[in-house]
Protein backbone atom coordinates (compact mmCIF):
# COMPACT_ATOMS: atom_id res chain seq x y z
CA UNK A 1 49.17 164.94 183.09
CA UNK A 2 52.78 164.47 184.21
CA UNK A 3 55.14 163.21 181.72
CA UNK A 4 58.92 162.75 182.00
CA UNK A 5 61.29 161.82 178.57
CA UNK A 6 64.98 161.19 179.45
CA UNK A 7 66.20 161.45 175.76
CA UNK A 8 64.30 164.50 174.00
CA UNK A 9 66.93 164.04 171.06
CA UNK A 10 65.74 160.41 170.75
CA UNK A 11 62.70 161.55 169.33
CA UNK A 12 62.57 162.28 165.84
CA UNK A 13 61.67 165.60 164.48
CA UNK A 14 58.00 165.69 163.56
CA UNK A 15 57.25 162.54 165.53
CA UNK A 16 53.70 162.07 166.99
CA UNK A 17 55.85 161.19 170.66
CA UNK A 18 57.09 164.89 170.85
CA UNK A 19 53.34 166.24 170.77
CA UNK A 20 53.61 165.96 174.92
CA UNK A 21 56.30 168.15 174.91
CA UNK A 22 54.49 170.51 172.34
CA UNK A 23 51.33 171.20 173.90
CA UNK A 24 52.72 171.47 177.79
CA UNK A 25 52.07 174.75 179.59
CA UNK A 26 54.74 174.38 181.93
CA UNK A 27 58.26 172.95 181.30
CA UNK A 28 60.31 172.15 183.48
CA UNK A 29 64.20 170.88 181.78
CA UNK A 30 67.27 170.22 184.25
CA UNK A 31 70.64 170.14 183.57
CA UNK A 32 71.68 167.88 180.64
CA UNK A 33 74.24 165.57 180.34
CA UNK A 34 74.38 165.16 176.73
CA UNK A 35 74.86 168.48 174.00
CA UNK A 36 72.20 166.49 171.58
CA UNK A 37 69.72 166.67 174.38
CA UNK A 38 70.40 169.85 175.20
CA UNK A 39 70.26 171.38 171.64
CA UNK A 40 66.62 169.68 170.89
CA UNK A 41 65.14 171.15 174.17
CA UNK A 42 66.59 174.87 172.40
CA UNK A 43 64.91 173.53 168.95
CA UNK A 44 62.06 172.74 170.24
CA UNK A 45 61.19 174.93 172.68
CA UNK A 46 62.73 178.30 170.58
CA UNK A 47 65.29 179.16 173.41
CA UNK A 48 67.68 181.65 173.11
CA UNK A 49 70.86 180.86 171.55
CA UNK A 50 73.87 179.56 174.17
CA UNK A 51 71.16 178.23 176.35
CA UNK A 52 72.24 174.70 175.73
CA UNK A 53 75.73 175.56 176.37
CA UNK A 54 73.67 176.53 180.45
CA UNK A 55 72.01 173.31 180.18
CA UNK A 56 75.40 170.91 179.75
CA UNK A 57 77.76 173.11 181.95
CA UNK A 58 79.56 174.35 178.76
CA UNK A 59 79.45 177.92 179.67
């Protein structure tokens, strides 16, 4: 299954939608234009801290 989601952050916490994004193998996230997206791919996924900052260009 393929599965692309433009707005992670647009998905509420706990939400049934996210359970794609839970039970993938293999992620692949590009560069983010928004810190909110950014931040719930880090909650989500457990990465390490500043790694949003990467994701936005913030560095």
């Amino acid at each position: 299954m393929l599965a692309g989601f433009r707005h992670v952050s647009d998905l509420p916490l706990g939400s049934a939608a996210r359970a794609p994004l839970w039970e993938a193998e293999t992620v692949f996230i590009f560069g983010q234009s928004l810190p909110s997206d950014a931040l719930a791919f880090v909650e989500l996924y457990d990465l390490p801290a500043g790694t949003d900052a990467a994701m936005t260009g913030r560095q």
